[in-house]
Protein backbone atom coordinates (compact mmCIF):
# COMPACT_ATOMS: atom_id res chain seq x y z
CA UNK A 1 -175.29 -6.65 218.82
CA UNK A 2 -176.99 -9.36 216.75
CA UNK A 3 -177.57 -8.90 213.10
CA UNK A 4 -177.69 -10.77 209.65
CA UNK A 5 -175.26 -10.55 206.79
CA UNK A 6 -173.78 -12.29 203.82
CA UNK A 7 -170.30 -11.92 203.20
CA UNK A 8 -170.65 -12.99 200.01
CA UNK A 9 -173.21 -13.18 196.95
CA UNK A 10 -175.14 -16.51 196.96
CA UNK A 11 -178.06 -18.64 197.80
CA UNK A 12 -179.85 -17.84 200.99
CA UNK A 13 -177.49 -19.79 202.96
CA UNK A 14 -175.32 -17.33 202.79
CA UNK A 15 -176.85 -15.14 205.08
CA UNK A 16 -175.38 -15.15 208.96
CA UNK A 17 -176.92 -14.86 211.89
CA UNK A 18 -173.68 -13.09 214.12
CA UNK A 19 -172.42 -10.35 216.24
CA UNK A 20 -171.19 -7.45 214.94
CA UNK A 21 -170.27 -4.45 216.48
CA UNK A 22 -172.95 -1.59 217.11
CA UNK A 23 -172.75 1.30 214.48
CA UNK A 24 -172.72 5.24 215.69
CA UNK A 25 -174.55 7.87 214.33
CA UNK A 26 -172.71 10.07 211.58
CA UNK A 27 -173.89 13.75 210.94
CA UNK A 28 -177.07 13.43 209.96
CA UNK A 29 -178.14 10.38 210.91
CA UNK A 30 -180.02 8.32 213.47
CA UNK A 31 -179.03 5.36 215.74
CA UNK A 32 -182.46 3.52 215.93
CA UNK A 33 -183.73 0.07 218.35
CA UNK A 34 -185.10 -1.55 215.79
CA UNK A 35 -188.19 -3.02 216.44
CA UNK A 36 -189.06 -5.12 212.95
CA UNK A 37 -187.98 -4.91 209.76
CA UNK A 38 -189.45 -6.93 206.42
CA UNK A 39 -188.43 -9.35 203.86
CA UNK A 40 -188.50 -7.35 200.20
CA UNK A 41 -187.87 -9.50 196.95
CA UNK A 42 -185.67 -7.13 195.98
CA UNK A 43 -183.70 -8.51 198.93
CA UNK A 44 -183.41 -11.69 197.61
CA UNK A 45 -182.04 -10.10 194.45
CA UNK A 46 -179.40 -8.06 196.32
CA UNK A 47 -178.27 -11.27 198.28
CA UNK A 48 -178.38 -13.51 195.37
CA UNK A 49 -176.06 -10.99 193.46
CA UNK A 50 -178.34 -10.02 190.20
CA UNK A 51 -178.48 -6.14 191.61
CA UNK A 52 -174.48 -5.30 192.04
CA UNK A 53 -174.98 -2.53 188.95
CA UNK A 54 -178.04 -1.02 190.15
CA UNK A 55 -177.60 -1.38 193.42
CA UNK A 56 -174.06 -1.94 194.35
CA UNK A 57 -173.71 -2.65 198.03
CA UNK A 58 -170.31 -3.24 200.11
CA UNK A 59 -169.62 -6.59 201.76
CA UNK A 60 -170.59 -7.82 204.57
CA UNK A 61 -173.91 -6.31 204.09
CA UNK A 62 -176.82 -6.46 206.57
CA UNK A 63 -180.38 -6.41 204.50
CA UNK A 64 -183.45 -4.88 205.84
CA UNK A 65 -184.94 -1.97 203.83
CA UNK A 66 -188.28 -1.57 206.01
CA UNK A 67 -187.76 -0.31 209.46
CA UNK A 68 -189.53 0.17 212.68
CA UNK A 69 -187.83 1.24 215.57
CA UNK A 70 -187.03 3.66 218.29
CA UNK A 71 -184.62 6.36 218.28
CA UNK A 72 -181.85 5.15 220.24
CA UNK A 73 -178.74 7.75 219.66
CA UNK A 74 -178.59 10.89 217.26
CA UNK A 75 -176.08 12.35 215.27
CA UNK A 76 -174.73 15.71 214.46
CA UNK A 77 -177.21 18.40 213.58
CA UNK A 78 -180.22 15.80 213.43
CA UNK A 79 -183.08 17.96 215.18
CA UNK A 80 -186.88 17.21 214.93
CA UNK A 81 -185.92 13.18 216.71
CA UNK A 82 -185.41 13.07 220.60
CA UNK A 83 -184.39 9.97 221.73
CA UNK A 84 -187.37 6.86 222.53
CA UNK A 85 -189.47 8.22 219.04
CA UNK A 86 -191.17 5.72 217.15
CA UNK A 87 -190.36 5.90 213.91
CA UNK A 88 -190.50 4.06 210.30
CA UNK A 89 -188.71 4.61 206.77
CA UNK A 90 -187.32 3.14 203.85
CA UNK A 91 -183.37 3.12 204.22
CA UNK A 92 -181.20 3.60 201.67
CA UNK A 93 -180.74 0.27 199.44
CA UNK A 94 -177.13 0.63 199.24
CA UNK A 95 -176.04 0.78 202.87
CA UNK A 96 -176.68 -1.40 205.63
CA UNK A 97 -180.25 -2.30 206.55
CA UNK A 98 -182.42 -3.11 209.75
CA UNK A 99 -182.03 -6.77 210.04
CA UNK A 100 -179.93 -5.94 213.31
CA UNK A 101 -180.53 -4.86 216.68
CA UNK A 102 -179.82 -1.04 215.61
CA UNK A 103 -179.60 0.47 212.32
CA UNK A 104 -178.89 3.54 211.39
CA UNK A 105 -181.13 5.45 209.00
CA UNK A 106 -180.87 9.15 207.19
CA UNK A 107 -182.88 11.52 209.58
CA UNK A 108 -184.40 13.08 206.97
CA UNK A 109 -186.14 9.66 205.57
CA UNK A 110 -188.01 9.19 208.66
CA UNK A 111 -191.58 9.59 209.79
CA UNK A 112 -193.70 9.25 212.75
CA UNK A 113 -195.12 5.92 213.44
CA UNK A 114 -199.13 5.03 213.45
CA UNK A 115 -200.36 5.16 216.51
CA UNK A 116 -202.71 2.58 215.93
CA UNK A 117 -201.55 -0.31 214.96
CA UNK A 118 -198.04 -2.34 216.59
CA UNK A 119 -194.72 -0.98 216.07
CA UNK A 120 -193.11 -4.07 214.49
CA UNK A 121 -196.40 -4.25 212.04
CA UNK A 122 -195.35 -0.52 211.53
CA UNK A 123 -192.44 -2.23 209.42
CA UNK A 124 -194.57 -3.58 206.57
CA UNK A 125 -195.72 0.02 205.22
CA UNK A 126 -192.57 1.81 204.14
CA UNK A 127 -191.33 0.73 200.70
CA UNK A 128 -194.25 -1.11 199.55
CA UNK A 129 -196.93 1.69 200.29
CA UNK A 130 -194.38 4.14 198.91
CA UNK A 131 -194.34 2.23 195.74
CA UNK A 132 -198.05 2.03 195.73
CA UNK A 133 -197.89 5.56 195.78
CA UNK A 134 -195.69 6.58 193.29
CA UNK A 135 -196.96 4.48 191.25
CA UNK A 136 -200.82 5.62 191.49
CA UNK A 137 -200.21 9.32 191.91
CA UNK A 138 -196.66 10.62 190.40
CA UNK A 139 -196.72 8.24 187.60
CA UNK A 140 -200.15 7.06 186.47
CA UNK A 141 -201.87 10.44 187.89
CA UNK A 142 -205.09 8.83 189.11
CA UNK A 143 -207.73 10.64 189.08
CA UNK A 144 -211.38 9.88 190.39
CA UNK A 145 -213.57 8.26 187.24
CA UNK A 146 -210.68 6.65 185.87
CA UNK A 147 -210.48 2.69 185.49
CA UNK A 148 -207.18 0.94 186.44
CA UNK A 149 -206.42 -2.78 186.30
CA UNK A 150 -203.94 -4.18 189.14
CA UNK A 151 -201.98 -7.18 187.96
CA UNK A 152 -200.95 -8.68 190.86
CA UNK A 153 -203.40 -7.12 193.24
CA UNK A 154 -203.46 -9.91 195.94
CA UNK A 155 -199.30 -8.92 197.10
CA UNK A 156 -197.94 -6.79 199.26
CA UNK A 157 -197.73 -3.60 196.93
CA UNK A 158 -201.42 -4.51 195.12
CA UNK A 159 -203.01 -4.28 198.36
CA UNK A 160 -202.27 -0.37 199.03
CA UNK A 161 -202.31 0.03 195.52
CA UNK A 162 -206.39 -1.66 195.35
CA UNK A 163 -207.20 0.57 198.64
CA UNK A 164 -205.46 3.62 197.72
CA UNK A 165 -207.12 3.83 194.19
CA UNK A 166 -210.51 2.76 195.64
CA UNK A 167 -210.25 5.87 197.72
CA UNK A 168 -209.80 8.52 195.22
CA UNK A 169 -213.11 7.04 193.13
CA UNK A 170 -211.29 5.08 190.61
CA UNK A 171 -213.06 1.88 188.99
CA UNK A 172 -210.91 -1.11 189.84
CA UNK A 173 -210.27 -4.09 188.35
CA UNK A 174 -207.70 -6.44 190.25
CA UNK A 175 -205.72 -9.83 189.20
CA UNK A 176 -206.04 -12.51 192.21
CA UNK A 177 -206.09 -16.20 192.44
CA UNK A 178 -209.09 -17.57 193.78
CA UNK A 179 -207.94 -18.01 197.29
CA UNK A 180 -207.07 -14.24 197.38
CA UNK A 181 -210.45 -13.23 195.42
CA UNK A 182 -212.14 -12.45 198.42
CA UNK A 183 -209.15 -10.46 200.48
CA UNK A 184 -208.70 -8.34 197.15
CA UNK A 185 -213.02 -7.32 197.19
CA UNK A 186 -212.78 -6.30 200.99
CA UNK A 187 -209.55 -4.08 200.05
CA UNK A 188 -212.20 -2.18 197.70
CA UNK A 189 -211.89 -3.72 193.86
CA UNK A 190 -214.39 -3.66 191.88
CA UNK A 191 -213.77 -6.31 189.74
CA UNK A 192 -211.59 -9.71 190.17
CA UNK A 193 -210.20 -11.63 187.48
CA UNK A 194 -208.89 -15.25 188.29
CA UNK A 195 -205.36 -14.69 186.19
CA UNK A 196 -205.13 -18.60 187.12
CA UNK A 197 -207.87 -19.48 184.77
CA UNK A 198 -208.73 -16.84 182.87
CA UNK A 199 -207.08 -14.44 179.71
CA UNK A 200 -207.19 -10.57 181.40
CA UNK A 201 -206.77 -9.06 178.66
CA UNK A 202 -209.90 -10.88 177.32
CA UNK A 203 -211.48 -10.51 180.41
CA UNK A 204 -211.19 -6.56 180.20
CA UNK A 205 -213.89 -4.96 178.90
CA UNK A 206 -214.17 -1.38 178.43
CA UNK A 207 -210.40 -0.12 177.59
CA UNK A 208 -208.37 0.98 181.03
CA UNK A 209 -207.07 3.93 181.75
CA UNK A 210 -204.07 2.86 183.58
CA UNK A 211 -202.22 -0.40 183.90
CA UNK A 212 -200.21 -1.29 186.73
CA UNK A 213 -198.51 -4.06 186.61
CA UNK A 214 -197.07 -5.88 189.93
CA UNK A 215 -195.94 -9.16 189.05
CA UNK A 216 -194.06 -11.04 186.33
CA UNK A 217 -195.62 -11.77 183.25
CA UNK A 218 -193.97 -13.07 180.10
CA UNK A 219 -193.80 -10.22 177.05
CA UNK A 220 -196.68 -11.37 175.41
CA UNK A 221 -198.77 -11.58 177.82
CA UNK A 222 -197.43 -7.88 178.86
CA UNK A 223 -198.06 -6.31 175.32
CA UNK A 224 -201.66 -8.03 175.25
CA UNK A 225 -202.55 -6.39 178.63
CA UNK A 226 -201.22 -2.88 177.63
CA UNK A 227 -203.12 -2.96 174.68
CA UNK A 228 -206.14 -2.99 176.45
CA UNK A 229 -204.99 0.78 178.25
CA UNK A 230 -207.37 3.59 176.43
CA UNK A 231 -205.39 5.81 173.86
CA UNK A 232 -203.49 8.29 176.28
CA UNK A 233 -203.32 6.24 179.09
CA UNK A 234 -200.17 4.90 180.87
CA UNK A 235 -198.53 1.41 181.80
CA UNK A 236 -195.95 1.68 185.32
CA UNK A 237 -194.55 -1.58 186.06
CA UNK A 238 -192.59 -2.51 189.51
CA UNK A 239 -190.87 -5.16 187.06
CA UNK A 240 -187.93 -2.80 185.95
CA UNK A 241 -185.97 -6.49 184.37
CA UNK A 242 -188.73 -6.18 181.92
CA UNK A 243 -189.52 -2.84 180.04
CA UNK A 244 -193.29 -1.77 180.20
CA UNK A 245 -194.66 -1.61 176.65
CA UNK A 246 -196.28 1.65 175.66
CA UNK A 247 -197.50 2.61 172.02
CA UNK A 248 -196.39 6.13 171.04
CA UNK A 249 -198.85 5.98 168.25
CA UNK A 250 -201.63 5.87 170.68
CA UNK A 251 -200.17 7.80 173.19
CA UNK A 252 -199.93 5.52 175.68
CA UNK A 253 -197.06 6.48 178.28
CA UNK A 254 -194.88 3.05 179.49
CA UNK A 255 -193.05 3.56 183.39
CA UNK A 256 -190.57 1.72 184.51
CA UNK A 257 -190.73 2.39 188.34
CA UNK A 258 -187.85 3.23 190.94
CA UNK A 259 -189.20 3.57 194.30
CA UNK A 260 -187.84 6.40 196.33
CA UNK A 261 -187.82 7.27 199.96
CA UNK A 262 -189.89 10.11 200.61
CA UNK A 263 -190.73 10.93 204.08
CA UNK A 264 -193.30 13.21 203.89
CA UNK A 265 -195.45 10.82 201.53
CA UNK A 266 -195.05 8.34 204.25
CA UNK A 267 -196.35 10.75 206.60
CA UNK A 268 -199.83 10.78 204.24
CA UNK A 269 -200.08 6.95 204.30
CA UNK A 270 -199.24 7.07 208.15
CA UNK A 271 -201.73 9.19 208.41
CA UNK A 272 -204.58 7.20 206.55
CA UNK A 273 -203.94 4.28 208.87
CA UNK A 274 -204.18 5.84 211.90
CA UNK A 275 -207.79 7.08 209.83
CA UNK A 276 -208.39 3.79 209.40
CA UNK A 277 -208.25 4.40 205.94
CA UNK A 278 -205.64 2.08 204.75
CA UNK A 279 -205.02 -1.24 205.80
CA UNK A 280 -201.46 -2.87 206.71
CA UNK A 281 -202.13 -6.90 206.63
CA UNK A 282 -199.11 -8.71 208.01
CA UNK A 283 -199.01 -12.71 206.82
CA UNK A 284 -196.08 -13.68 208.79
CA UNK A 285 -194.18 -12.92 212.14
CA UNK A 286 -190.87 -14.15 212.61
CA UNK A 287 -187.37 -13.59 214.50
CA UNK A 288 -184.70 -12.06 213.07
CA UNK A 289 -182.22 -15.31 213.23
CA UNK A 290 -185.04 -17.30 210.85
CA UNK A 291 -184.47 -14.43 208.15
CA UNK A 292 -182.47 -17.28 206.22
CA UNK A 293 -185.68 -19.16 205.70
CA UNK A 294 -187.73 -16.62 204.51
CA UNK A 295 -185.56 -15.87 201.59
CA UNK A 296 -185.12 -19.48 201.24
CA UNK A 297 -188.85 -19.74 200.78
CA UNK A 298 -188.75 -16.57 198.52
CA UNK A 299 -186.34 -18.28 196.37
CA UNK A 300 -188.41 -21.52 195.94
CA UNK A 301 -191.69 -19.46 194.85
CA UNK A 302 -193.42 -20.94 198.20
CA UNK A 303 -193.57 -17.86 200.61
CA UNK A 304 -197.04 -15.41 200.61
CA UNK A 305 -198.06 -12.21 202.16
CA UNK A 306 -196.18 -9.63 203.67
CA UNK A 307 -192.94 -11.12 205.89
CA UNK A 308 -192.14 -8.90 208.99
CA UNK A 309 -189.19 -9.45 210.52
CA UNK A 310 -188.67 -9.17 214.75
CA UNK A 311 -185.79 -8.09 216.02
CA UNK A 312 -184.23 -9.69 218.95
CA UNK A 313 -186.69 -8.79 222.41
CA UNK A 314 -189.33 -6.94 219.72
């Protein structure tokens, strides 16, 4: 079968397009047809090297968190799957991913896919709506009432994160460039501040319940925009190479987040976009042996919007 791997830490050149021999399912597992996966930043970090201690992977390793797929082959004592499912998780980070033509993925991480929207767009909800998640509703505890400012509202984890707290009533105020001010409204915030232009935490008015922050910021910049969270109120930040202030004086909780794979909160978000209650946006299509150039853009700061990744006759 086709897939891509680096043998070796490095720049995105050192990703292969090659053939590689097709993997069986263990007890446990399933052998899926992948369909799509995604390009995560994270990925670029694994590639480039910066995640062996957190995230120590084996080499050759094939990337490709996200996947969307079809169950192709199951292994011992998997039941609930029959073979042809369509299905979507989050696979493990340390073990091989879904930029291949099958992947294998723990049965127990997997979950239905929508019905309603394309199997390969299926790809782009996994780990970024989980995060979204987490992040809203085990971490911050959103409730309705509250007010919540999004830093970084106009990427691929601000955009379930704008919809999803919308949804449950809370007052939002997201962080978006002009060209993404619009996109960012339609997704349901109430408020847009040009972070291009403009001091947030000066543009913040009333105090904020909860701060999530999506994107990097430098410290200062950090501490000024948790000071503006309301005494008791909590920072979670997806940038876990740079701690998330909190002020035990005030009582103002600080999470550094971890995204997990949890199938059965998948299941909910599944769920909501077959609704048509949340919205997966896709910004780029593309196959499997152009992977190299995506993290290639990634690295140079050019690439936007949500990758997703074909496999081979997707």
């Amino acid at each position: 079968m086709k897939a891509v791997r680096f043998h070796e830490f490095g720049d995105p050149q050192v990703l292969r397009y090659e053939d590689v021999d097709a993997p069986a399912p263990g007890a446990g597992e399933v052998l899926l047809r992948v369909a799509a996966t995604t390009f995560n930043s994270v990925e670029g970090n694994i590639r480039a090297g910066y995640m062996q201690g957190p995230i120590p992977v084996a080499l050759p390793h094939t990337p490709g968190i996200d996947v969307a797929g079809t169950v192709d082959a199951l292994g011992e004592g998997v039941t609930g799957w029959a073979v042809g499912d369509r299905v979507i998780g989050f696979l493990p980070m340390v073990g091989d991913g879904a930029a291949a033509e099958l992947a294998l993925a723990p049965a127990q991480d997997l979950t239905a896919a929508p019905r309603s929207i394309p199997l390969t767009d299926a790809a782009a909800l996994p780990l970024v709506g989980l995060t979204a998640w987490q992040a809203l509703f085990e971490h911050a505890k959103l409730e309705t009432g509250q007010r919540i400012l999004v830093n970084g509202a106009s990427g691929a984890v601000g955009g379930y994160a704008v919809q999803l707290a919308h949804q449950v009533g809370a007052h939002v105020i997201a962080t978006a460039d002009p060209d993404h001010r619009q996109h960012v409204l339609d997704l349901g915030a109430d408020e847009v501040v040009d972070h291009t232009s403009t001091d947030v935490a000066a543009a913040v008015g009333e105090p904020v319940d909860v701060l999530l922050n999506l994107a990097p910021v430098d410290p200062d910049t950090f501490t000024a925009l948790a000071a503006r969270v309301a005494d008791g109120g909590v920072v979670v930040s997806t940038t876990v190479w740079m701690p998330a202030p909190g002020d035990e004086d005030r009582g103002v909780r600080a999470v550094d987040l971890y995204v997990r794979s949890d199938a059965d909160q998948l299941a909910g978000l599944v769920a909501r976009v077959d609704r048509g209650d949340l919205r997966v946006d896709v910004a780029h299509r593309v196959p499997l042996q152009e992977l190299v150039d995506v993290h290639a853009q990634a690295a140079a700061g050019t690439l936007s919007g949500k990758v997703v990744v074909l496999a081979p006759d997707a």
